[in-house]
PDB file of N, CA and C in Angstrom:
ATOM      1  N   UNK A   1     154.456 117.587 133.558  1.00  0.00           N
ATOM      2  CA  UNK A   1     153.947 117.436 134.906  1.00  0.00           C
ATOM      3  C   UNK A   1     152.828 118.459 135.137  1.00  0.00           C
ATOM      4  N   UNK A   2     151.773 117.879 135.717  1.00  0.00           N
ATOM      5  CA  UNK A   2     150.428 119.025 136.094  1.00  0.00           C
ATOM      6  C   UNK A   2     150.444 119.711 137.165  1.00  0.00           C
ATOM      7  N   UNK A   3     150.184 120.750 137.573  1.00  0.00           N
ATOM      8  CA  UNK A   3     150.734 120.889 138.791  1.00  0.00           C
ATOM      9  C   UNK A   3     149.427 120.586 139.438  1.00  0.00           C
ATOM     10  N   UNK A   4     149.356 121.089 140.912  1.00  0.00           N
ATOM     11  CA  UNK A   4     148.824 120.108 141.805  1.00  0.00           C
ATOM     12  C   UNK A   4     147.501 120.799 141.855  1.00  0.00           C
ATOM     13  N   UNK A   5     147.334 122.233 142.267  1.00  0.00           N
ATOM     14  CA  UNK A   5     146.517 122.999 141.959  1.00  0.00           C
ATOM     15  C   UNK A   5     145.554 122.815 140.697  1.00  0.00           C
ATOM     16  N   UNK A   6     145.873 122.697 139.505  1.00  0.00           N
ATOM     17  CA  UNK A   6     145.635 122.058 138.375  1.00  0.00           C
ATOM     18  C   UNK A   6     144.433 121.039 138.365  1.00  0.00           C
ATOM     19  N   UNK A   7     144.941 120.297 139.160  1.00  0.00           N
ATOM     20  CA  UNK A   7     143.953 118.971 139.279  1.00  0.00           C
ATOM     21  C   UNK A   7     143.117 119.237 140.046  1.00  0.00           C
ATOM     22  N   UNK A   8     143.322 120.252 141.090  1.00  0.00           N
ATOM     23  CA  UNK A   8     142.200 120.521 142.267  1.00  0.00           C
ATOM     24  C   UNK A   8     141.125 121.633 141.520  1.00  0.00           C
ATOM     25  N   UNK A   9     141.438 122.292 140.596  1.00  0.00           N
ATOM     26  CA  UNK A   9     141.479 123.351 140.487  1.00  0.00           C
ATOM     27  C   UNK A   9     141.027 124.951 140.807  1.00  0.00           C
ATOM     28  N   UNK A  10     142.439 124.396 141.502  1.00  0.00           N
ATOM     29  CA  UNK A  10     142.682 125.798 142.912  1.00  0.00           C
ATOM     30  C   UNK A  10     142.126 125.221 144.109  1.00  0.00           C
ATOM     31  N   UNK A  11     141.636 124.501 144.422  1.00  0.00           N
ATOM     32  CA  UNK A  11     140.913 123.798 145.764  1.00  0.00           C
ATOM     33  C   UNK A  11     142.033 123.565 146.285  1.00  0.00           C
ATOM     34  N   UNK A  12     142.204 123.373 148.015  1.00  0.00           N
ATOM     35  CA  UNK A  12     143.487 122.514 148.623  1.00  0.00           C
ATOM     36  C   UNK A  12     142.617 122.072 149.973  1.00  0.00           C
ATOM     37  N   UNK A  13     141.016 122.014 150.043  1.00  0.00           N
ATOM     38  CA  UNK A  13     140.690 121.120 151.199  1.00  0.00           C
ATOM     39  C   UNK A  13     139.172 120.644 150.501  1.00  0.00           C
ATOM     40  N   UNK A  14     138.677 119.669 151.248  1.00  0.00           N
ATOM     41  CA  UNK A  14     137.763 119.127 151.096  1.00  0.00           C
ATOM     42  C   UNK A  14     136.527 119.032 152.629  1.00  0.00           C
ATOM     43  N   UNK A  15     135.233 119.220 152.651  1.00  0.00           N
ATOM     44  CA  UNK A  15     134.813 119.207 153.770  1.00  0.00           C
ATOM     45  C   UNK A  15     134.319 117.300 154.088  1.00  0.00           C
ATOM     46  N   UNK A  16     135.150 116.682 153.678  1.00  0.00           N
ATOM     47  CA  UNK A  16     135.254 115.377 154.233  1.00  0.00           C
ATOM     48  C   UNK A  16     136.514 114.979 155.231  1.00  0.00           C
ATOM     49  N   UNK A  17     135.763 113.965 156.287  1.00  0.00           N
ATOM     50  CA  UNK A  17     137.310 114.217 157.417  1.00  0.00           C
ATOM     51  C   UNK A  17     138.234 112.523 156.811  1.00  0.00           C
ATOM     52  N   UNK A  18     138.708 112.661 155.129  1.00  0.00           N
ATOM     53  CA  UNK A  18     139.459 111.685 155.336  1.00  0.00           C
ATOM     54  C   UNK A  18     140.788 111.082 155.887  1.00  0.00           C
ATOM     55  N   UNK A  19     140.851 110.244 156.186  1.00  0.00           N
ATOM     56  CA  UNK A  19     142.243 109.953 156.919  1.00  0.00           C
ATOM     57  C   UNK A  19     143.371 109.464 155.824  1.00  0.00           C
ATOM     58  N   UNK A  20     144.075 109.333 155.988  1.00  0.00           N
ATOM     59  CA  UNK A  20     145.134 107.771 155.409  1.00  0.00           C
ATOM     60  C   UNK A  20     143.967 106.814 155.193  1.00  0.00           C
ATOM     61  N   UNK A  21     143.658 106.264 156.163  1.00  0.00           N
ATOM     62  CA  UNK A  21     142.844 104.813 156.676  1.00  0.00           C
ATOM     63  C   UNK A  21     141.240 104.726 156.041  1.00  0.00           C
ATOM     64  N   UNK A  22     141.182 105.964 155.649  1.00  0.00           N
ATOM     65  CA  UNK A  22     139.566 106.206 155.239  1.00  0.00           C
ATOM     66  C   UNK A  22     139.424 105.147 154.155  1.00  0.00           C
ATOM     67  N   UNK A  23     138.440 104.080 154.269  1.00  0.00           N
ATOM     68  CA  UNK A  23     137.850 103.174 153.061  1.00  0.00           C
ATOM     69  C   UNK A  23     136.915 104.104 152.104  1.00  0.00           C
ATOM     70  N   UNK A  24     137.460 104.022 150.423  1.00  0.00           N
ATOM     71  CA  UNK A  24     136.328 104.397 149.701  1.00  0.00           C
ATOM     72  C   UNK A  24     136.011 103.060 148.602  1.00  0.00           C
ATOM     73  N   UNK A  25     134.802 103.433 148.200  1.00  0.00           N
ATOM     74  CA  UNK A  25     134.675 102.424 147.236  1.00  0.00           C
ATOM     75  C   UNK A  25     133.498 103.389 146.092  1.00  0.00           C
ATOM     76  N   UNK A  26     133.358 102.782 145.212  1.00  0.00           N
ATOM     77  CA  UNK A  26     132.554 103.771 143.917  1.00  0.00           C
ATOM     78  C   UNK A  26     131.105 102.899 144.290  1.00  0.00           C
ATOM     79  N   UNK A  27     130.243 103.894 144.039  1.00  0.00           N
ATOM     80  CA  UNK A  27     129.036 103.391 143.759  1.00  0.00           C
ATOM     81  C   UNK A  27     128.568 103.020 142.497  1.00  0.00           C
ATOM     82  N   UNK A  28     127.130 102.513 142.791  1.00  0.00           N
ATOM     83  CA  UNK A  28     126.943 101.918 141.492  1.00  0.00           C
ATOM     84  C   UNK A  28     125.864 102.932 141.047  1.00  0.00           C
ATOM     85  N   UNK A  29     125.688 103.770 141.403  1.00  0.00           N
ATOM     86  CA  UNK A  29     124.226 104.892 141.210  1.00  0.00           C
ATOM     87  C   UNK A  29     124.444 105.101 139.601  1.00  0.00           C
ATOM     88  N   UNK A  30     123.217 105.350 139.319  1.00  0.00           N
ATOM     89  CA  UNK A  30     123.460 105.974 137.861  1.00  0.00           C
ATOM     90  C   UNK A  30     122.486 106.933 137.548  1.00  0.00           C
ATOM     91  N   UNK A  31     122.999 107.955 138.150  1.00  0.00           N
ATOM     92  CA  UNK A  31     122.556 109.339 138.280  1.00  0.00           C
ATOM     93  C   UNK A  31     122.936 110.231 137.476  1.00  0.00           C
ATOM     94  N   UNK A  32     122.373 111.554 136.539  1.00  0.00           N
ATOM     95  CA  UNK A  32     123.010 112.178 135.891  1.00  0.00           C
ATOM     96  C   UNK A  32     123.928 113.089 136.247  1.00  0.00           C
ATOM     97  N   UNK A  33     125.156 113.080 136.185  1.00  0.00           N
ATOM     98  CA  UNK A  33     125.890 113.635 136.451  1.00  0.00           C
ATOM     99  C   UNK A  33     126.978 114.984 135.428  1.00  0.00           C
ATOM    100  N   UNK A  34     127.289 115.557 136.473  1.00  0.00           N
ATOM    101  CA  UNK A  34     127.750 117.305 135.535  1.00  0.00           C
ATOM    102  C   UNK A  34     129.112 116.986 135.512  1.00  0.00           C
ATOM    103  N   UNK A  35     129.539 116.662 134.100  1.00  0.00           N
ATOM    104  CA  UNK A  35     130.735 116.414 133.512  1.00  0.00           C
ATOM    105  C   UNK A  35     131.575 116.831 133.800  1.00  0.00           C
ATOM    106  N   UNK A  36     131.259 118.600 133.367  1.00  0.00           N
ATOM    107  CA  UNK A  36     132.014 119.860 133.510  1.00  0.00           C
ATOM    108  C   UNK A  36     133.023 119.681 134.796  1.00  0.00           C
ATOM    109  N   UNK A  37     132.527 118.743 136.054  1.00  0.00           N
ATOM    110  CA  UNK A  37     133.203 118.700 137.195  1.00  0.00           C
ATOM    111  C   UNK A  37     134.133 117.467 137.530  1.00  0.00           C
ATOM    112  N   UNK A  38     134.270 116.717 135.923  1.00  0.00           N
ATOM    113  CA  UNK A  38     134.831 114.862 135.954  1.00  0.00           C
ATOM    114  C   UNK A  38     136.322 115.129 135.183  1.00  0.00           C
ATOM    115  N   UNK A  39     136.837 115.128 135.869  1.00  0.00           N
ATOM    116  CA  UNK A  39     138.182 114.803 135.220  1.00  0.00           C
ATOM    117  C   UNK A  39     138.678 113.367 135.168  1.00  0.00           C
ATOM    118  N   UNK A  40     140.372 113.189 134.105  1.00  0.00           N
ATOM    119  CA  UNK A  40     140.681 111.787 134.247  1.00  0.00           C
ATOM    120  C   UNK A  40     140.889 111.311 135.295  1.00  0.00           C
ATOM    121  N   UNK A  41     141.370 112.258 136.767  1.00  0.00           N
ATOM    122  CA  UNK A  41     141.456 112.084 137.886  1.00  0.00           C
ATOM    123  C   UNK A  41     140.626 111.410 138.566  1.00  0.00           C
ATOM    124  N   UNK A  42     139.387 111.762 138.511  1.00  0.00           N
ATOM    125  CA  UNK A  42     138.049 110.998 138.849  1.00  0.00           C
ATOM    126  C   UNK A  42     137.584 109.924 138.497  1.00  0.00           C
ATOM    127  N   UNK A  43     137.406 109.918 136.969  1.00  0.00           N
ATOM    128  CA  UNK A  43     137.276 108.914 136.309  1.00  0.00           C
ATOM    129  C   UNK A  43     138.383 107.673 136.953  1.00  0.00           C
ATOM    130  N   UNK A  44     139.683 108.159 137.371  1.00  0.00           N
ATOM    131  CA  UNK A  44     140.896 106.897 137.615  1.00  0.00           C
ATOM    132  C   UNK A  44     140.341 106.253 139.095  1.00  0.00           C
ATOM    133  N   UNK A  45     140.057 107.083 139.766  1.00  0.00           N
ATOM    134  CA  UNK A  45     139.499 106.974 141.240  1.00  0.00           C
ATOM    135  C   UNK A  45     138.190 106.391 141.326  1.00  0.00           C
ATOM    136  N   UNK A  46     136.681 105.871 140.577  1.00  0.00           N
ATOM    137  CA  UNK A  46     135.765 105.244 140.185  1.00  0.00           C
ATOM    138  C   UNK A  46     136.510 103.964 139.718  1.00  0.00           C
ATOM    139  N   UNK A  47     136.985 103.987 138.737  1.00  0.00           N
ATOM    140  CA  UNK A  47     137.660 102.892 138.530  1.00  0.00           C
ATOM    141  C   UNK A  47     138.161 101.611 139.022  1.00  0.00           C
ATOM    142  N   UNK A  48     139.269 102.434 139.969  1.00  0.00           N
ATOM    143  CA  UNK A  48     140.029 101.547 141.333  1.00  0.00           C
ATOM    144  C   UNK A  48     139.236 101.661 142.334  1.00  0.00           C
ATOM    145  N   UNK A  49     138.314 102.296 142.481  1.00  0.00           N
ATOM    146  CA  UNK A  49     137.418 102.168 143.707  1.00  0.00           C
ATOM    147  C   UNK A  49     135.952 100.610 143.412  1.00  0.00           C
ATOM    148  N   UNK A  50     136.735  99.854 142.418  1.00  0.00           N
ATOM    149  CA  UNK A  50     135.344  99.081 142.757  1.00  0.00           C
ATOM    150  C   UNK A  50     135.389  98.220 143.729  1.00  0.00           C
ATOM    151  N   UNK A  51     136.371  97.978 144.807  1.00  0.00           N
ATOM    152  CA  UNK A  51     136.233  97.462 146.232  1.00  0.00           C
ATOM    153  C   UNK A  51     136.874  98.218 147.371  1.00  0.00           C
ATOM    154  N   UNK A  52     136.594  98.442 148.856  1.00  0.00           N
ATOM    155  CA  UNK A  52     137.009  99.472 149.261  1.00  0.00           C
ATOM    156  C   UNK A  52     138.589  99.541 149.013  1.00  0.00           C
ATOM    157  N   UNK A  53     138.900 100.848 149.061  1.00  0.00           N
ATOM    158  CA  UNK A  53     140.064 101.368 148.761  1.00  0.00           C
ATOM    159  C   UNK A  53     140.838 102.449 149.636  1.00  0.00           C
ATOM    160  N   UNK A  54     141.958 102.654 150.815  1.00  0.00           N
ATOM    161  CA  UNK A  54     141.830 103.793 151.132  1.00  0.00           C
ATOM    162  C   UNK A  54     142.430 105.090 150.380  1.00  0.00           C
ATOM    163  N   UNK A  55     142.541 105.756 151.099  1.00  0.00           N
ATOM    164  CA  UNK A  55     142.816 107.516 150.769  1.00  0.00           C
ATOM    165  C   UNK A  55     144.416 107.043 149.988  1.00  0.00           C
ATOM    166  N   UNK A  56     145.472 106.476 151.188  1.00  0.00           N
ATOM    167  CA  UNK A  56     146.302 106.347 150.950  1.00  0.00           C
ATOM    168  C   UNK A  56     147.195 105.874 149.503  1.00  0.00           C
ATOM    169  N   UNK A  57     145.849 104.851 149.136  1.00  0.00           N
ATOM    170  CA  UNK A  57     145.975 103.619 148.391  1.00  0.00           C
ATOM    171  C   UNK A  57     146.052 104.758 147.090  1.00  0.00           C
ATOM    172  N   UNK A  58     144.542 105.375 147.002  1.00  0.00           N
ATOM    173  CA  UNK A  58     144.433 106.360 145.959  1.00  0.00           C
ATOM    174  C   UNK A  58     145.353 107.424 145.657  1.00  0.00           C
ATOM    175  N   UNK A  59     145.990 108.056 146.739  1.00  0.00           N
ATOM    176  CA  UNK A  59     146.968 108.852 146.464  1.00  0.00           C
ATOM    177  C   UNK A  59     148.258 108.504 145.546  1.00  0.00           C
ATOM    178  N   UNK A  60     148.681 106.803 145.824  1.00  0.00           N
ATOM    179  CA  UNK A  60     149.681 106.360 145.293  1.00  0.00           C
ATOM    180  C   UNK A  60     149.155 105.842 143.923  1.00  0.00           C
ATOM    181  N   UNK A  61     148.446 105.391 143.667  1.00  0.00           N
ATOM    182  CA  UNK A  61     147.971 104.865 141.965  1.00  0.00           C
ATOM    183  C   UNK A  61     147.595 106.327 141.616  1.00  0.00           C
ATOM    184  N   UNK A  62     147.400 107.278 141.777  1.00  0.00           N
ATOM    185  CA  UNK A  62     147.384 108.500 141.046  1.00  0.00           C
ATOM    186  C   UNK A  62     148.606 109.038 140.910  1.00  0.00           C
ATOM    187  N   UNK A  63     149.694 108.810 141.568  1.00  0.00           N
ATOM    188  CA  UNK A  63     150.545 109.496 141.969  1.00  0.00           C
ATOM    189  C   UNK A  63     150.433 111.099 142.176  1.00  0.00           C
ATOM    190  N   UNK A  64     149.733 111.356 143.535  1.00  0.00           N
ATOM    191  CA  UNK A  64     149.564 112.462 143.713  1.00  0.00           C
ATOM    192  C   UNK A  64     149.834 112.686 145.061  1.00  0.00           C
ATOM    193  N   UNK A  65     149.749 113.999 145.591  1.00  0.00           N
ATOM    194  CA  UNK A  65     150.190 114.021 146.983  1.00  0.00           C
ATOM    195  C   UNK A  65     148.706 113.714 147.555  1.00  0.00           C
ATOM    196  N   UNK A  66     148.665 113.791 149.159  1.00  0.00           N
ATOM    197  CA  UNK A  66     147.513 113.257 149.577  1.00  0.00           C
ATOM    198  C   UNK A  66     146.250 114.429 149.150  1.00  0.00           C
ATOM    199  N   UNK A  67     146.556 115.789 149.837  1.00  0.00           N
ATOM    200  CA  UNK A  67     145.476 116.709 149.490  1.00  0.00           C
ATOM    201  C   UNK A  67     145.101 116.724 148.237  1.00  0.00           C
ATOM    202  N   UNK A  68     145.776 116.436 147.155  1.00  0.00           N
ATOM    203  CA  UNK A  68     144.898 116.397 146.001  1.00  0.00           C
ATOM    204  C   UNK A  68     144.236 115.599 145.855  1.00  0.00           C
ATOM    205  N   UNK A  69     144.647 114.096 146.455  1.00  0.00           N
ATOM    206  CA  UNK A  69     143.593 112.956 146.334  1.00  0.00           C
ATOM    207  C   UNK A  69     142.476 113.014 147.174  1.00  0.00           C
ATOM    208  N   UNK A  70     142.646 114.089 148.380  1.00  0.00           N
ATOM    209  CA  UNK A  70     141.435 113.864 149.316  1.00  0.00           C
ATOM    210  C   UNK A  70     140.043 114.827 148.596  1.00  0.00           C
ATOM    211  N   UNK A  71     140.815 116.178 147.813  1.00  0.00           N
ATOM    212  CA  UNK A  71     140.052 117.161 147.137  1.00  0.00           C
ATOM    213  C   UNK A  71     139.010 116.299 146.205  1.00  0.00           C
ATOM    214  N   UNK A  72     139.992 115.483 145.091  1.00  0.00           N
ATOM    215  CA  UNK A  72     139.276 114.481 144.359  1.00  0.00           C
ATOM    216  C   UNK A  72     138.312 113.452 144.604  1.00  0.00           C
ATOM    217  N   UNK A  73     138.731 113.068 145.605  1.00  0.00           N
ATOM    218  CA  UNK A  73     137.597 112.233 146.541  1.00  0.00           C
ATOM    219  C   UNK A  73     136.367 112.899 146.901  1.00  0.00           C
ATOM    220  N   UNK A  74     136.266 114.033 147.597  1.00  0.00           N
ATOM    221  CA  UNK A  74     135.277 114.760 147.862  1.00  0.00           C
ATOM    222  C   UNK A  74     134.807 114.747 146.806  1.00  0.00           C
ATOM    223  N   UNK A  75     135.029 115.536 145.718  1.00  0.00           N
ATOM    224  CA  UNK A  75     134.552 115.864 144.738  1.00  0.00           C
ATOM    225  C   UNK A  75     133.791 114.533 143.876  1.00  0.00           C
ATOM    226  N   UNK A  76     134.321 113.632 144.417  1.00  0.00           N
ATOM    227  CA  UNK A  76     133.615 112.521 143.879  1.00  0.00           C
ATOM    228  C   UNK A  76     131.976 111.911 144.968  1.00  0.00           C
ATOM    229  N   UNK A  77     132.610 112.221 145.946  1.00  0.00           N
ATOM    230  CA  UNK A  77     131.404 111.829 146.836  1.00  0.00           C
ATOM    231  C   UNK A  77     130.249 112.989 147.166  1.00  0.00           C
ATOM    232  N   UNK A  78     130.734 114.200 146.685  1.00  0.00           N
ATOM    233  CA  UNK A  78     129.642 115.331 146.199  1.00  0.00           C
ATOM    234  C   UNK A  78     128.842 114.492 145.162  1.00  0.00           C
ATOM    235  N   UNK A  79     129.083 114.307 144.519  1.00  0.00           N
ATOM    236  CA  UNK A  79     128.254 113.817 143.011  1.00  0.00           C
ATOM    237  C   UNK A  79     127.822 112.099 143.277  1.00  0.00           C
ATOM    238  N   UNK A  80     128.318 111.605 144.647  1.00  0.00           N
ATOM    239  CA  UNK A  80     127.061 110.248 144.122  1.00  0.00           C
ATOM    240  C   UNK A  80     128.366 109.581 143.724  1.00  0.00           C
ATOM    241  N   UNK A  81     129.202 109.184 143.133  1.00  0.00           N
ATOM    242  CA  UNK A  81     130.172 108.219 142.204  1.00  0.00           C
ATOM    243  C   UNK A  81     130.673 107.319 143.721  1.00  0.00           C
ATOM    244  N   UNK A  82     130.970 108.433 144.385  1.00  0.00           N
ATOM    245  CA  UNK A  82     132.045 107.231 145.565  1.00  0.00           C
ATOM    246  C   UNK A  82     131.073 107.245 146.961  1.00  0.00           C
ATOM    247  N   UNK A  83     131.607 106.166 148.193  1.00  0.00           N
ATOM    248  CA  UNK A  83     130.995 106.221 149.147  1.00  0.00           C
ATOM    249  C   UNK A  83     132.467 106.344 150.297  1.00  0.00           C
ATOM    250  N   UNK A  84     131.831 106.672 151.380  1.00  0.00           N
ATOM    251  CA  UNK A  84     132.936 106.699 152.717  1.00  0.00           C
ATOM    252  C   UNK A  84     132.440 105.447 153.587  1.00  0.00           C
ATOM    253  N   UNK A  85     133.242 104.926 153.925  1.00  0.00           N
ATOM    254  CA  UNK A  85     133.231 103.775 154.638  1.00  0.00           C
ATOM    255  C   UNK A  85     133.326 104.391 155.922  1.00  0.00           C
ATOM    256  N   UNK A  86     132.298 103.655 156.594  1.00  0.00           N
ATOM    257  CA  UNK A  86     132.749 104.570 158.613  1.00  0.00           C
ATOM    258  C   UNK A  86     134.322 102.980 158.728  1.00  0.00           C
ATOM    259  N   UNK A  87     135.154 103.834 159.463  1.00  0.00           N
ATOM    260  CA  UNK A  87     136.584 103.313 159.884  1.00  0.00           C
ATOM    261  C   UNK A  87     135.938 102.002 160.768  1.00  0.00           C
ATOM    262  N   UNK A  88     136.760 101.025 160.593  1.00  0.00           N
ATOM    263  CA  UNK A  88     136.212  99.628 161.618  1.00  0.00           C
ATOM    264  C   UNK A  88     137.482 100.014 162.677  1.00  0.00           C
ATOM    265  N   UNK A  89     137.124  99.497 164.045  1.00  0.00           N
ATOM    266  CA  UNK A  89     138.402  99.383 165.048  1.00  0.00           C
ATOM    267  C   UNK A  89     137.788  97.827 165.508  1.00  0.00           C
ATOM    268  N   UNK A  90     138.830  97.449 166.335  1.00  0.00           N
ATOM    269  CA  UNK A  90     138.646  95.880 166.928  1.00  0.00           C
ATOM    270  C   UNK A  90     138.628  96.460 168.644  1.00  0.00           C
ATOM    271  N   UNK A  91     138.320  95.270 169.534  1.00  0.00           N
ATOM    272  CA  UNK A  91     138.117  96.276 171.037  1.00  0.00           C
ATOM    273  C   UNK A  91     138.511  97.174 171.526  1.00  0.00           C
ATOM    274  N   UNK A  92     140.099  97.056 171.397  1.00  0.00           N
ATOM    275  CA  UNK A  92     141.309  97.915 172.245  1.00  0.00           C
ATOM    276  C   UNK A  92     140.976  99.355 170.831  1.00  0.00           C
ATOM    277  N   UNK A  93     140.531  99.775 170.098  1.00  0.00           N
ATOM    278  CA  UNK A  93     140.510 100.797 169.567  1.00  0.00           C
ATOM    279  C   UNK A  93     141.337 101.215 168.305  1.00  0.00           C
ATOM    280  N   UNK A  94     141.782 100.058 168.147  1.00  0.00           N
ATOM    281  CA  UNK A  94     142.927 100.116 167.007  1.00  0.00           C
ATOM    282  C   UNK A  94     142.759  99.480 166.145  1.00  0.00           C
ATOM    283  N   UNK A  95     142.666  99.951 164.458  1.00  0.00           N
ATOM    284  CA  UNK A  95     142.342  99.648 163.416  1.00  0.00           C
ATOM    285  C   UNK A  95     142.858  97.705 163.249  1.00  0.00           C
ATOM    286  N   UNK A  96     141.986  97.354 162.153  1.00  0.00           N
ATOM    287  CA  UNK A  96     142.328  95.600 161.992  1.00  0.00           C
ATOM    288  C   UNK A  96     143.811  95.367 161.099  1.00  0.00           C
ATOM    289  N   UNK A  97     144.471  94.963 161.250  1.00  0.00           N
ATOM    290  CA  UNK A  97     145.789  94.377 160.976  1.00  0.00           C
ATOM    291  C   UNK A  97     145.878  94.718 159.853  1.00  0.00           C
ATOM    292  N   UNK A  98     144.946  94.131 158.829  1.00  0.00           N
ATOM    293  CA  UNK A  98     144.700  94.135 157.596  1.00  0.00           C
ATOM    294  C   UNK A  98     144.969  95.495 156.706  1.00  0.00           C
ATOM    295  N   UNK A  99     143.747  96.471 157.751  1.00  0.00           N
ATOM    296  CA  UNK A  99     144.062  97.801 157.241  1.00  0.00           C
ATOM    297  C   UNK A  99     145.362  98.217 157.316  1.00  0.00           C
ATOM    298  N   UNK A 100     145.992  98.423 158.367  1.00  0.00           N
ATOM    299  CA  UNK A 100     147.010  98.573 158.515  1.00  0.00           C
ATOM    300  C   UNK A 100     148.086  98.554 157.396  1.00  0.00           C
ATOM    301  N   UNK A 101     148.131  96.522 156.565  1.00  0.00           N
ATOM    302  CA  UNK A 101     149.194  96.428 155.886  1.00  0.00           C
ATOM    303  C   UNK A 101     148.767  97.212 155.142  1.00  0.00           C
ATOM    304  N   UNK A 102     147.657  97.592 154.307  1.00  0.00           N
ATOM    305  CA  UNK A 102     146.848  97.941 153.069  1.00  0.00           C
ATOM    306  C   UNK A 102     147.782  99.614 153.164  1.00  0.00           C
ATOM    307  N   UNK A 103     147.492  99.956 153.983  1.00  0.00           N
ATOM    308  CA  UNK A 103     148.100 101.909 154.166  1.00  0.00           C
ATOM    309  C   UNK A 103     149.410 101.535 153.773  1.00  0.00           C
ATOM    310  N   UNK A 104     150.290 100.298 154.726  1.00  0.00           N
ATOM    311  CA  UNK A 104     151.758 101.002 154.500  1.00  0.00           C
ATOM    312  C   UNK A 104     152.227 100.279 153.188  1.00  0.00           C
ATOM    313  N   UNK A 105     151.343  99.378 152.310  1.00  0.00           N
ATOM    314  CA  UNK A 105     151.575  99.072 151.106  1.00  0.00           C
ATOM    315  C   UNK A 105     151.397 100.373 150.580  1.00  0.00           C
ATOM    316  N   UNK A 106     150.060 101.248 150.695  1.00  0.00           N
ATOM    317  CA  UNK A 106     150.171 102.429 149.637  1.00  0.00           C
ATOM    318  C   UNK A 106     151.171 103.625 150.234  1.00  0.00           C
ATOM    319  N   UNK A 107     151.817 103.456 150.918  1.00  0.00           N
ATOM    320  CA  UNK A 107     152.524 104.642 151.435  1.00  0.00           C
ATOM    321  C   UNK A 107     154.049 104.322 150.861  1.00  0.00           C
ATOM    322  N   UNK A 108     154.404 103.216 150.900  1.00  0.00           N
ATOM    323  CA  UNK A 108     155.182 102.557 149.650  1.00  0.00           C
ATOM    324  C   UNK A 108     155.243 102.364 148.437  1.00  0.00           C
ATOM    325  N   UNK A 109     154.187 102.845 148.119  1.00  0.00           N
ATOM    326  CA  UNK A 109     153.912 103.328 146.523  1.00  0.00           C
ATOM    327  C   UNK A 109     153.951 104.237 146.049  1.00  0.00           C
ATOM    328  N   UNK A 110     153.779 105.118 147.365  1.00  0.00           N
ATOM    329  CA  UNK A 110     154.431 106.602 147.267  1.00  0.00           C
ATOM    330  C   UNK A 110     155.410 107.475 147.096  1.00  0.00           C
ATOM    331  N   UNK A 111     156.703 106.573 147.821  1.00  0.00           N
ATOM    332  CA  UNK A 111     157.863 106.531 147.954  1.00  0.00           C
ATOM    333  C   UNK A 111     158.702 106.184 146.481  1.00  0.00           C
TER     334      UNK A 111
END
């Protein structure tokens, strides 16, 4: 087992405000990028990100807790690989149904 720190390494925040609900998806840029900062972590998160994906979703196919997946995320959208989706709401202010199931499927994957 890695520990959690490990994967961040030593990081435990990110200056992105992701949620649960936050959509990511990978870009297609092909920019040169500094290795030194790509782990398999990243690499797994490009991967599953080729349609949006949230925070949640990623936390559970990594099996990781959330702050490490949000650290990883950043770290991916520092470098160009991923994008942030701005959150959709419907009138009354509350996310679309859809999203919804999508979180408590990955929050069940967590479990």
């Amino acid at each position: 087992m890695v520990r959690p720190y490990v994967r961040t390494r030593g990081r435990a925040s990110t200056s992105y405000d992701l949620r649960l609900e936050s959509l990511i998806s990978a870009t297609r840029l092909r920019v040169p990028i500094d290795r030194s900062r790509l782990g398999a972590d990243h690499l797994a998160i490009c991967q599953l990100c080729t349609k949006p994906t949230s925070v949640a979703e990623i936390a559970a196919h990594l099996r990781a807790p959330l702050g490490v997946a949000r650290v990883l995320i950043g770290d991916g959208l520092d470098l160009g690989l991923l994008m942030l989706h701005e959150n959709t709401t419907i009138a009354d202010g509350r996310p679309p149904l859809e999203l919804l199931h999508r979180v408590v499927d990955g929050l069940r994957k967590l479990a």
